[in-house]
N, C-alpha and C. Protein backbone atom coordinates (compact mmCIF):
# COMPACT_ATOMS: atom_id res chain seq x y z
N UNK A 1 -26.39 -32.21 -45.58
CA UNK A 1 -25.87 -30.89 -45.31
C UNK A 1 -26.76 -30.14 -44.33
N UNK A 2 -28.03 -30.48 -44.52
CA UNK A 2 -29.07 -29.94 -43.51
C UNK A 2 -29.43 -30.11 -41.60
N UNK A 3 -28.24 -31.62 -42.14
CA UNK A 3 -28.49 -32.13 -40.90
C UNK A 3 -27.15 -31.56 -39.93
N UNK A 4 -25.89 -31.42 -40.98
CA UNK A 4 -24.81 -30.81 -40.19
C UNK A 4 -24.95 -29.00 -39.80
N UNK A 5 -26.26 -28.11 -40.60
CA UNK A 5 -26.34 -27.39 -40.03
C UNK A 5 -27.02 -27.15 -38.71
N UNK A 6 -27.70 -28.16 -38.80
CA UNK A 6 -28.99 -28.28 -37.42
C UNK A 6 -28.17 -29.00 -36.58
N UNK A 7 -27.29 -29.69 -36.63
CA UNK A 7 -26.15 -30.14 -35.58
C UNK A 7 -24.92 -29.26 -35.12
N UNK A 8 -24.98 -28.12 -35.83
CA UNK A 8 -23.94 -27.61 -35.70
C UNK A 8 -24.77 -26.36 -34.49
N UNK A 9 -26.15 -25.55 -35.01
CA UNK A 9 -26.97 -24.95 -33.92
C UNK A 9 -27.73 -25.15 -33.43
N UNK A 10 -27.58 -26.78 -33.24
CA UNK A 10 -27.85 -27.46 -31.67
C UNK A 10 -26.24 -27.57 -30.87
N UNK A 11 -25.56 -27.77 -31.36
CA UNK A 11 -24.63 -27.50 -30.35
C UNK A 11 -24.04 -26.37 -30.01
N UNK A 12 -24.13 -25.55 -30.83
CA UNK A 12 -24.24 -23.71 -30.58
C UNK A 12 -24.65 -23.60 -29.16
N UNK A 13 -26.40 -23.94 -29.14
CA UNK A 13 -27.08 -23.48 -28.31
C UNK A 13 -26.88 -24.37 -27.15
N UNK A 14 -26.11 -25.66 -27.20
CA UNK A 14 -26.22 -26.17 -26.38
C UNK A 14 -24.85 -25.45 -25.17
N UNK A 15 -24.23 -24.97 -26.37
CA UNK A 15 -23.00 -24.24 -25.31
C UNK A 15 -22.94 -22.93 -24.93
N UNK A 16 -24.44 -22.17 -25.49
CA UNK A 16 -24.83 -21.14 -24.87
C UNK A 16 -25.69 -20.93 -23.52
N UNK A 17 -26.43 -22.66 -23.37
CA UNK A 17 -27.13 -22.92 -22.22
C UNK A 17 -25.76 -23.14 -21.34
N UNK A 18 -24.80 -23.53 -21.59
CA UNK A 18 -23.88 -24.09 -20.51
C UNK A 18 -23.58 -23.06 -19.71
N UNK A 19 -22.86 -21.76 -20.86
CA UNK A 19 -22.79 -20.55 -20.59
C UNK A 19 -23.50 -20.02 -19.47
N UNK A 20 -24.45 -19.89 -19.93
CA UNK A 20 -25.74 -18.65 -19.38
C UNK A 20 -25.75 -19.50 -18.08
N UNK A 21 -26.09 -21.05 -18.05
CA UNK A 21 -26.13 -21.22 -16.66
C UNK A 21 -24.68 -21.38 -15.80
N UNK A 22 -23.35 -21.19 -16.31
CA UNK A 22 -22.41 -20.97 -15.05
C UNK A 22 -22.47 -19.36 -14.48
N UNK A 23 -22.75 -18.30 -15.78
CA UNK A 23 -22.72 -17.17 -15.59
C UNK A 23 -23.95 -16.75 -14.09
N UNK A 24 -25.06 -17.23 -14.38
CA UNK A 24 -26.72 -17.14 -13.71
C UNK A 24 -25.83 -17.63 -11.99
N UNK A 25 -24.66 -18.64 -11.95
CA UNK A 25 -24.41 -19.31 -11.06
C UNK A 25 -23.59 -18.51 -10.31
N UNK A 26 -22.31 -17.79 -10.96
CA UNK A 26 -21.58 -16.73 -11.25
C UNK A 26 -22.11 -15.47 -10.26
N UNK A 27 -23.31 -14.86 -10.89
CA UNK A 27 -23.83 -13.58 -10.42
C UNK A 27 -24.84 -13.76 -9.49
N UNK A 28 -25.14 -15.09 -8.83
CA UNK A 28 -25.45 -15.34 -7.32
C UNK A 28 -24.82 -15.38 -6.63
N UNK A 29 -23.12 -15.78 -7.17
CA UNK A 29 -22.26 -16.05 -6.15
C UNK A 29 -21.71 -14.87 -5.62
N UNK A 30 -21.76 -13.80 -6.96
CA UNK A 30 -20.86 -12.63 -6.73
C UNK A 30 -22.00 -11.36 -6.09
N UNK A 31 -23.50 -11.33 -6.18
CA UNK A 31 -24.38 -10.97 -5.30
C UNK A 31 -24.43 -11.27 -3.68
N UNK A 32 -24.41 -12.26 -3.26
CA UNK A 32 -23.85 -13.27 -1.93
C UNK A 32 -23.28 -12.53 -1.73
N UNK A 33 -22.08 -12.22 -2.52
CA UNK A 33 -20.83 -12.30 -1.59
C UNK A 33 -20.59 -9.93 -1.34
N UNK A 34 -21.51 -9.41 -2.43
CA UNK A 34 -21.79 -8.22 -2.63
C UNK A 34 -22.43 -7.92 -0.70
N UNK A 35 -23.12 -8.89 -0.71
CA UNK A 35 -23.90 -8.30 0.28
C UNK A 35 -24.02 -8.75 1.53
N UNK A 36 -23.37 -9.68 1.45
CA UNK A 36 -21.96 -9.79 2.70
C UNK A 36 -21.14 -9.11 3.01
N UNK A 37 -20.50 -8.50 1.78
CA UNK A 37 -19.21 -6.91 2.14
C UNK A 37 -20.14 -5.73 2.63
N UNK A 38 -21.26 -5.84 2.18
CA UNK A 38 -22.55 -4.34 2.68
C UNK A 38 -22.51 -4.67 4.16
N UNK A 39 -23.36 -5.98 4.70
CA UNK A 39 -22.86 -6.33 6.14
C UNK A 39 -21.70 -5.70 6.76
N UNK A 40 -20.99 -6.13 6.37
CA UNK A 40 -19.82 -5.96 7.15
C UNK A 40 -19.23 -4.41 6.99
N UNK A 41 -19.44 -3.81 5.76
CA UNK A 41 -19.39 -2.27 5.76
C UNK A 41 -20.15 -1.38 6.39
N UNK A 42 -21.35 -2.09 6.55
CA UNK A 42 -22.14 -1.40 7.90
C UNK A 42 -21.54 -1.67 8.81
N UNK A 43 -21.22 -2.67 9.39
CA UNK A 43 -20.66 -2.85 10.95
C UNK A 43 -19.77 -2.50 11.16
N UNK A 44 -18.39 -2.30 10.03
CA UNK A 44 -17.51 -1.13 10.42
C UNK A 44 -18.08 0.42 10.55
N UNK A 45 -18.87 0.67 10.20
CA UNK A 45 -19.11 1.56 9.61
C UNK A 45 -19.74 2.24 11.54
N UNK A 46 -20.52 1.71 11.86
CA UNK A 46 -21.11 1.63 13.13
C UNK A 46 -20.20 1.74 14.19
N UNK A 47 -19.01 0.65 14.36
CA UNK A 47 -18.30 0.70 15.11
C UNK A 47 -17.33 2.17 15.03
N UNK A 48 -16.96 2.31 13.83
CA UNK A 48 -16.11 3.54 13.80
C UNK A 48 -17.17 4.73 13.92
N UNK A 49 -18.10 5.36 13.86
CA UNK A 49 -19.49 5.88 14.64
C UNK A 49 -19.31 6.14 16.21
N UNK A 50 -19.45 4.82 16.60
CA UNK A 50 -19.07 5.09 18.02
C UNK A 50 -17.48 5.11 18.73
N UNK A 51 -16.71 4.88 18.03
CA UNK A 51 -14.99 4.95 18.35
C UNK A 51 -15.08 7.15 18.19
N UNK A 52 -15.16 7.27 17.23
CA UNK A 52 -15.50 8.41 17.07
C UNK A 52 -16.31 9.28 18.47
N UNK A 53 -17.36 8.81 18.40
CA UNK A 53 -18.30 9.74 19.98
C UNK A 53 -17.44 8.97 21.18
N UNK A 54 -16.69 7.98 21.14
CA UNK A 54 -16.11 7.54 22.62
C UNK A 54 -15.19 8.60 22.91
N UNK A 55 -14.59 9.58 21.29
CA UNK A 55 -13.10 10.03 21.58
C UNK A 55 -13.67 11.33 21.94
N UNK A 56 -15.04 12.07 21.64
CA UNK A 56 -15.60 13.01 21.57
C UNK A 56 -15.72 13.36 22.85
N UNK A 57 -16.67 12.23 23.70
CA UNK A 57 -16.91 12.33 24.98
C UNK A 57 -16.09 12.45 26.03
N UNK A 58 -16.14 13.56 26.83
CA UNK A 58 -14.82 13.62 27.69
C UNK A 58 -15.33 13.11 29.09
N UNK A 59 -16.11 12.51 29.61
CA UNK A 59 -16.39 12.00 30.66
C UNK A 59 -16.26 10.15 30.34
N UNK A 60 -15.82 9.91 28.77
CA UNK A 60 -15.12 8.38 29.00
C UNK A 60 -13.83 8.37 28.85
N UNK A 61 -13.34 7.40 29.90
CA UNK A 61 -12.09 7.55 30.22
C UNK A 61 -11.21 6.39 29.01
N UNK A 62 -10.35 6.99 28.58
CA UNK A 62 -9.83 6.71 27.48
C UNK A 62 -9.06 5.47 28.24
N UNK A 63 -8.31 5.57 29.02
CA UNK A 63 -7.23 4.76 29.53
C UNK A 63 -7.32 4.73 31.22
N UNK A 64 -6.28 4.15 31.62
CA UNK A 64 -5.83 4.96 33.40
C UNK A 64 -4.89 6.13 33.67
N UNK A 65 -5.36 7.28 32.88
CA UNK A 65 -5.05 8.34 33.13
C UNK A 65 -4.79 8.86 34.52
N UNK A 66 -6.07 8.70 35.45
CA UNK A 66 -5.84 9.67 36.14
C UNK A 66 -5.46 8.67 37.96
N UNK A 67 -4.70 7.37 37.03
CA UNK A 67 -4.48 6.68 38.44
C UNK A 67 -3.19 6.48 38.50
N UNK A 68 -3.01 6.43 39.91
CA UNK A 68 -1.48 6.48 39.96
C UNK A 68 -0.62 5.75 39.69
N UNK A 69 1.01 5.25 39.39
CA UNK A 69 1.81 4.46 38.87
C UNK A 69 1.63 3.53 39.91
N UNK A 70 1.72 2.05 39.87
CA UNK A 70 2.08 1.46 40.72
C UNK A 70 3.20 1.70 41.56
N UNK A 71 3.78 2.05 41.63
CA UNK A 71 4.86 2.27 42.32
C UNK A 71 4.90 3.27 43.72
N UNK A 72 3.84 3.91 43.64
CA UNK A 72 3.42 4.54 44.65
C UNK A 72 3.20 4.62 46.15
C-alpha cells in the first residue's frame, strides 16, 4: 500500500515537471513574441510621428500640386 502511494506521488510530480516545463516553454514563447509586438509598436509608432510632421510642414510637398496637367 506504501508503495502505491509513493507511486502514485511520483507520478503526481512527474506530471507536474511536465507541466511546469511546457508552461516555462510557453512564457518564452509568449515573451518573444511580447517583444516583437513592442518592436514593431515602436516603429509604427515612429513612422506615424513623422507622417504627422510631413502633414504639419508646409514647405513638403504633399503631391504634384502645383504642376501642371499634362495636357498643357
Amino acid at each position: 500500500m506504501a508503495d502505491d502511494t509513493l507511486a502514485q506521488l511520483t507520478e503526481r510530480i512527474e506530471d507536474q515537471e511536465v507541466r511546469l516545463a511546457f508552461q516555462d516553454r510557453l512564457i518564452r514563447d509568449l515573451d518573444a513574441l511580447v517583444r516583437e509586438f513592442g518592436d514593431r509598436l515602436d516603429k509604427l509608432q515612429r513612422e506615424l510621428d513623422q507622417l504627422k510632421q510631413s502633414i504639419r510642414s508646409p514647405e513638403t510637398p504633399v503631391g504634384p500640386a502645383n504642376e501642371p496637367p499634362p495636357h498643357y
